[in-house]
PDB file of N, CA and C in Angstrom:
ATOM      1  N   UNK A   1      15.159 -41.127  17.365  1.00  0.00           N
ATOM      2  CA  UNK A   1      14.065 -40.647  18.173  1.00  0.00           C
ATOM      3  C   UNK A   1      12.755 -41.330  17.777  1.00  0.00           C
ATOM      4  N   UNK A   2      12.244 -41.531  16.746  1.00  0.00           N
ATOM      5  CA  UNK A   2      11.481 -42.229  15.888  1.00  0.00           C
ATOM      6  C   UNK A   2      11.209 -43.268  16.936  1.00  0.00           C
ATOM      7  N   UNK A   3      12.347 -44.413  16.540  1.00  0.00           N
ATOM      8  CA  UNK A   3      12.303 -45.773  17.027  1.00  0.00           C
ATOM      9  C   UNK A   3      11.560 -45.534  18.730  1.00  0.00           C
ATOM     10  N   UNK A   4      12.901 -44.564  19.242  1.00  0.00           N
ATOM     11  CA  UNK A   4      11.610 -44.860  20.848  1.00  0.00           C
ATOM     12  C   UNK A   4      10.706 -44.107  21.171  1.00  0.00           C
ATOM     13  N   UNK A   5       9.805 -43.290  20.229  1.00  0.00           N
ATOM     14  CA  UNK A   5       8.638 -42.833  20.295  1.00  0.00           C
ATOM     15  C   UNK A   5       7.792 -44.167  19.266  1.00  0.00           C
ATOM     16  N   UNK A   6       8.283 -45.166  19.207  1.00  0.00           N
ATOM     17  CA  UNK A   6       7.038 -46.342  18.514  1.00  0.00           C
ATOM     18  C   UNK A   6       7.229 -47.197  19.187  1.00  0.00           C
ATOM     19  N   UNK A   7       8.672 -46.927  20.318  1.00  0.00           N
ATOM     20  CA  UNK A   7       8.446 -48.438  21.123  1.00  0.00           C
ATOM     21  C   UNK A   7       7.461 -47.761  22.621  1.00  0.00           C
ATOM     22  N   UNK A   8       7.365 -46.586  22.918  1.00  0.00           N
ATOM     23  CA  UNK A   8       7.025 -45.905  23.965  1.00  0.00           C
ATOM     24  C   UNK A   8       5.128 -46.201  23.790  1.00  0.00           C
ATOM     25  N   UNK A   9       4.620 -45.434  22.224  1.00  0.00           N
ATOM     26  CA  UNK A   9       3.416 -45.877  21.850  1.00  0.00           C
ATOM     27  C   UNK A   9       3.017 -47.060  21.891  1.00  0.00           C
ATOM     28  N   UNK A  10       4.052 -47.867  21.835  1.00  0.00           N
ATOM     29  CA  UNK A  10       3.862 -49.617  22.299  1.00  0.00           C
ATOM     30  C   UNK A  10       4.250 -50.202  23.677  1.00  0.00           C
ATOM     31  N   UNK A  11       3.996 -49.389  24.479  1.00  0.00           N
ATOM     32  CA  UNK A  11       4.497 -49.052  25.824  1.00  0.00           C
ATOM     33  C   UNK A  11       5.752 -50.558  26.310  1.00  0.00           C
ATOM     34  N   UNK A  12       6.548 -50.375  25.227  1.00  0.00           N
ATOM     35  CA  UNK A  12       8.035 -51.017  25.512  1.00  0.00           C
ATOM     36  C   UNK A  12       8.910 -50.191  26.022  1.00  0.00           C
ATOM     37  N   UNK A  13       8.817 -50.444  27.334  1.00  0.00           N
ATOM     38  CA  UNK A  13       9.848 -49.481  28.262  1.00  0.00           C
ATOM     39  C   UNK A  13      11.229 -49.678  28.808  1.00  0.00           C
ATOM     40  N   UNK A  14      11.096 -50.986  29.512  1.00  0.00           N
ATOM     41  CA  UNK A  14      11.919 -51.421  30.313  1.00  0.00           C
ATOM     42  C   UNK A  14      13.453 -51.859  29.010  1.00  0.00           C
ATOM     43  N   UNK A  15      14.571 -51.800  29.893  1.00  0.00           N
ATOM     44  CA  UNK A  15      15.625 -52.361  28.736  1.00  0.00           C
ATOM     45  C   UNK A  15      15.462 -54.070  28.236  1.00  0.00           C
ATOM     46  N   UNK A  16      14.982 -54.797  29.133  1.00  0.00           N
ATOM     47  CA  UNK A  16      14.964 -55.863  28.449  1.00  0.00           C
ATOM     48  C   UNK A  16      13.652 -56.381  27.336  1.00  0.00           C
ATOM     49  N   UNK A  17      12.754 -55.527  27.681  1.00  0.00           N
ATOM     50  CA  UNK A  17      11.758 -55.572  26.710  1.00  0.00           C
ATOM     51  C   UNK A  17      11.680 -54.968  25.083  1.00  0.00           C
ATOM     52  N   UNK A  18      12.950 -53.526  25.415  1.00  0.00           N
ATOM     53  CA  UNK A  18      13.275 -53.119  24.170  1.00  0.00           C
ATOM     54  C   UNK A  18      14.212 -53.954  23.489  1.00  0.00           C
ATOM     55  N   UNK A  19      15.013 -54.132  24.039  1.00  0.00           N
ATOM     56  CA  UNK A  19      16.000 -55.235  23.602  1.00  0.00           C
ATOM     57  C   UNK A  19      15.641 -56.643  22.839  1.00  0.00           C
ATOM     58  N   UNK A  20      14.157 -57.206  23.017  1.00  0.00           N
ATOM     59  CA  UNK A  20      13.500 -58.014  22.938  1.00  0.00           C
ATOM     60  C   UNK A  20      12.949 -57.822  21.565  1.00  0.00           C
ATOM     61  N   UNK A  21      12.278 -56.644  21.300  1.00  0.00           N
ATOM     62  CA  UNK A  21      11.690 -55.915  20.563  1.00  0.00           C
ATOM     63  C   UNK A  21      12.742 -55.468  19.426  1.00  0.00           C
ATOM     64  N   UNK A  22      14.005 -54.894  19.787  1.00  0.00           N
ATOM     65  CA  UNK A  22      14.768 -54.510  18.523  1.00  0.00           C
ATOM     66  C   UNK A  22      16.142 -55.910  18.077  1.00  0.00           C
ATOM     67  N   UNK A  23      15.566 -57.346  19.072  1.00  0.00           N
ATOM     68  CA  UNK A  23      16.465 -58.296  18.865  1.00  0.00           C
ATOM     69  C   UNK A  23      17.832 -57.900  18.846  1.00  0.00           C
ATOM     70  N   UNK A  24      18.201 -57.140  20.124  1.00  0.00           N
ATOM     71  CA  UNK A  24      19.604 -57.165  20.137  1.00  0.00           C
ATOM     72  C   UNK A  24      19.775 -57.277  21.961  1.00  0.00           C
ATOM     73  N   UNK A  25      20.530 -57.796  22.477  1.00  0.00           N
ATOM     74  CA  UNK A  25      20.629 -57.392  23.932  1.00  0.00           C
ATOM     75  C   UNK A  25      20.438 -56.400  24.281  1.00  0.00           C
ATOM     76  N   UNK A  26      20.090 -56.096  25.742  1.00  0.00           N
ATOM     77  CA  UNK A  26      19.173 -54.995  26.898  1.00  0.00           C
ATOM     78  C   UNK A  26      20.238 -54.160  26.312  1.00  0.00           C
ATOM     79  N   UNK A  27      21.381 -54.498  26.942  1.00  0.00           N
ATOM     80  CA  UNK A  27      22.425 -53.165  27.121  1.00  0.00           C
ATOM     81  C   UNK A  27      22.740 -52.497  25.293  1.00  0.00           C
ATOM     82  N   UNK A  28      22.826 -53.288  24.212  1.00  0.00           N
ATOM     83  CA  UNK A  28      22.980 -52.750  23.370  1.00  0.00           C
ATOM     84  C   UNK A  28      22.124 -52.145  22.732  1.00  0.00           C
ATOM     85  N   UNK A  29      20.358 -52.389  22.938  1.00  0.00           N
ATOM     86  CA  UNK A  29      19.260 -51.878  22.581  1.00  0.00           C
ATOM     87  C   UNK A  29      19.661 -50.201  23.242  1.00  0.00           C
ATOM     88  N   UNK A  30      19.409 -50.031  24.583  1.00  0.00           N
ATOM     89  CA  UNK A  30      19.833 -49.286  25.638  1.00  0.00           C
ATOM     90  C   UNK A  30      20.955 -48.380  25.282  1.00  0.00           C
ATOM     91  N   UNK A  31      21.806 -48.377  24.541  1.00  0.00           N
ATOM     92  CA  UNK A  31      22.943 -47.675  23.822  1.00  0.00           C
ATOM     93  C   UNK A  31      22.484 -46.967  22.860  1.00  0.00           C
ATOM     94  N   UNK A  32      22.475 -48.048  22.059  1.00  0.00           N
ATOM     95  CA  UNK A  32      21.546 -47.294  20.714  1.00  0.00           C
ATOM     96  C   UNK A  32      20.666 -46.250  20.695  1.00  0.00           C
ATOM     97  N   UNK A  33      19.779 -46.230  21.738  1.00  0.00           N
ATOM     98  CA  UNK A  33      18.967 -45.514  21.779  1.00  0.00           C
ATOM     99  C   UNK A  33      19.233 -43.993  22.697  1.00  0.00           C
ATOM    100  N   UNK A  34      20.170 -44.091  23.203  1.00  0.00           N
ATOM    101  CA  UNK A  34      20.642 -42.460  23.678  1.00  0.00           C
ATOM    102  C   UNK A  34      22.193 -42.176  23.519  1.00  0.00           C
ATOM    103  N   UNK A  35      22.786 -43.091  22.394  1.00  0.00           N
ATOM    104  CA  UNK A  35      24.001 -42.513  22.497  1.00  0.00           C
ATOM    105  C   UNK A  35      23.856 -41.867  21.227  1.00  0.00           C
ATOM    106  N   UNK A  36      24.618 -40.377  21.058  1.00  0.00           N
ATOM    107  CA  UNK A  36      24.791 -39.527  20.718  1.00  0.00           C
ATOM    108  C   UNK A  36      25.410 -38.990  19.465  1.00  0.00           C
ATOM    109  N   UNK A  37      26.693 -40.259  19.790  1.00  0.00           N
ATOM    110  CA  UNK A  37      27.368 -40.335  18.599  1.00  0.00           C
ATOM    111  C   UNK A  37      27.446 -41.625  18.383  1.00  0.00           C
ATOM    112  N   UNK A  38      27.205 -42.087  17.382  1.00  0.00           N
ATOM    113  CA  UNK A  38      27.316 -43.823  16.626  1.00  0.00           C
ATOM    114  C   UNK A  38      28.229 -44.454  16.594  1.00  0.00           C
ATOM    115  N   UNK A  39      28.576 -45.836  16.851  1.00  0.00           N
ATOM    116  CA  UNK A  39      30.024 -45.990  16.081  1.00  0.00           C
ATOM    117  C   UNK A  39      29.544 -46.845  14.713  1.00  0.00           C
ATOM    118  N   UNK A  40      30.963 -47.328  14.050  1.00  0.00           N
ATOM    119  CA  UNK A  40      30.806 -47.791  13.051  1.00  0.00           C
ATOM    120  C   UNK A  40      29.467 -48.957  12.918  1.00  0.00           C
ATOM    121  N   UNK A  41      28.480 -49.674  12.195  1.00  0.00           N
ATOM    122  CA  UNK A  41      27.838 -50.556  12.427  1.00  0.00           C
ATOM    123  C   UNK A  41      26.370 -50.060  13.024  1.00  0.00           C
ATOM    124  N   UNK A  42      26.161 -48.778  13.984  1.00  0.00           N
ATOM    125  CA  UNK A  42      25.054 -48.335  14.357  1.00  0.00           C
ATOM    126  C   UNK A  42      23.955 -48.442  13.548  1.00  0.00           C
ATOM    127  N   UNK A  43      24.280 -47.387  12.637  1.00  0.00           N
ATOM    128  CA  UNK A  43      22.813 -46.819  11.758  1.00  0.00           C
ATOM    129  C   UNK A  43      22.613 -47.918  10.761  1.00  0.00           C
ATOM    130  N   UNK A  44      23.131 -49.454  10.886  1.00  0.00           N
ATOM    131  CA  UNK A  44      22.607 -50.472   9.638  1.00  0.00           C
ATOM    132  C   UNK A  44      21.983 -51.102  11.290  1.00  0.00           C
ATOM    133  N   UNK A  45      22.305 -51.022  12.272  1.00  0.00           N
ATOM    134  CA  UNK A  45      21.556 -51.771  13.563  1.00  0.00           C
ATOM    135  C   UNK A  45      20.042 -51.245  13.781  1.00  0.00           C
ATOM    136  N   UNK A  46      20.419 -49.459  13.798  1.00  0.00           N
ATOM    137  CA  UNK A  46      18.904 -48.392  14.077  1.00  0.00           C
ATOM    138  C   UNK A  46      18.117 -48.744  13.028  1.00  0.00           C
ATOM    139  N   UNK A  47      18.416 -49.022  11.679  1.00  0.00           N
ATOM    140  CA  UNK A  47      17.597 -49.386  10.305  1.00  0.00           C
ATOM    141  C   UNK A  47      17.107 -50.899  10.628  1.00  0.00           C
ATOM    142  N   UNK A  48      17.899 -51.831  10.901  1.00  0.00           N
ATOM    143  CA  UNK A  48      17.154 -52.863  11.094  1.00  0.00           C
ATOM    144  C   UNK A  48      16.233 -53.292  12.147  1.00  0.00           C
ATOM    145  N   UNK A  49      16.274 -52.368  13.661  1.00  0.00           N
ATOM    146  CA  UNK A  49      15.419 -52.288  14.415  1.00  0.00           C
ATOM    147  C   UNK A  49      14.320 -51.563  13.747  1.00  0.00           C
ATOM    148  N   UNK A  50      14.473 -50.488  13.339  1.00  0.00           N
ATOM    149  CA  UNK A  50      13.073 -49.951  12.699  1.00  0.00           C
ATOM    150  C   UNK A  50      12.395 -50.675  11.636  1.00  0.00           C
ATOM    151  N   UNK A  51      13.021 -51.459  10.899  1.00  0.00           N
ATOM    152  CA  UNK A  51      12.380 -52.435   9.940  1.00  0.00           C
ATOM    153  C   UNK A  51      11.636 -53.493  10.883  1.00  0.00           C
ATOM    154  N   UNK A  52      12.391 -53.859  11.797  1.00  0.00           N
ATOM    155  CA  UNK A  52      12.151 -55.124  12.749  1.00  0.00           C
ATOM    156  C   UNK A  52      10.507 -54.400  13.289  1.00  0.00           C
ATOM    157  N   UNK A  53      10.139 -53.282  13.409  1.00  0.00           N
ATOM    158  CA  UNK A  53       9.301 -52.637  14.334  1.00  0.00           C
ATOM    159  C   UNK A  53       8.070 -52.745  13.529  1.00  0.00           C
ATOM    160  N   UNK A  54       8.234 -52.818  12.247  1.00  0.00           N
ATOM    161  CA  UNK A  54       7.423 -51.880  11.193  1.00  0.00           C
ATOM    162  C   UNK A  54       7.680 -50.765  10.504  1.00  0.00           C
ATOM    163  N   UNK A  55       8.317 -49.937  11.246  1.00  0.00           N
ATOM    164  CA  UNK A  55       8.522 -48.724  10.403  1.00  0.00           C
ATOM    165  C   UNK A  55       9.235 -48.609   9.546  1.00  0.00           C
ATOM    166  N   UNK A  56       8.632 -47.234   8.288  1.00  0.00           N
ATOM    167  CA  UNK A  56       9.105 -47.317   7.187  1.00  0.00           C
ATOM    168  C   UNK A  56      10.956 -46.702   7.249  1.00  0.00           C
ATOM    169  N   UNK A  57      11.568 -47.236   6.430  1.00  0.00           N
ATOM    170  CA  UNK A  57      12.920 -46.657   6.257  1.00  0.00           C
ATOM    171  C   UNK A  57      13.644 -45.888   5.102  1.00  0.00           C
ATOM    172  N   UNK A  58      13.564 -44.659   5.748  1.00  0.00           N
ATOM    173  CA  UNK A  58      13.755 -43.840   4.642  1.00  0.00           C
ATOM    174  C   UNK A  58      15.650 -44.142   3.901  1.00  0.00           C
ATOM    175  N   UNK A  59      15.454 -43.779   2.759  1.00  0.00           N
ATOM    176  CA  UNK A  59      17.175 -44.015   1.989  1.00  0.00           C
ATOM    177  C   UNK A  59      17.396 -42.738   2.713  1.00  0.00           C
ATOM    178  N   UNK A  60      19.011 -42.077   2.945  1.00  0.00           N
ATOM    179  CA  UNK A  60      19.736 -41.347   2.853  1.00  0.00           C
ATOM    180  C   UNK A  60      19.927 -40.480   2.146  1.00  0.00           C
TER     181      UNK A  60
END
């Protein structure tokens, strides 16, 4: 939730602009960000978009 409340404040909306922004393709940016349940590989993708952003990353 984080991630797209800092891409929203950075008014990165559209999928190919987030995608742009978290350096991964539209559709997989676009996943990431409302799917529900993760699969394997997600949360080292959500950590490196939020690093990619600026934001800080908390340990586990």
């Amino acid at each position: 939730m984080a991630i797209g409340r800092e891409l929203d404040g950075r008014d990165i909306t559209t999928p190919a602009a987030i995608g742009e922004a978290l350096g991964v393709p539209a559709a997989e940016a676009t996943s990431l960000l409302n799917w529900h349940q993760w699969r394997e590989g997600d949360v080292a993708l959500l950590e490196a978009a939020a690093a990619r952003l600026g934001m800080k990353v908390g340990s586990r």
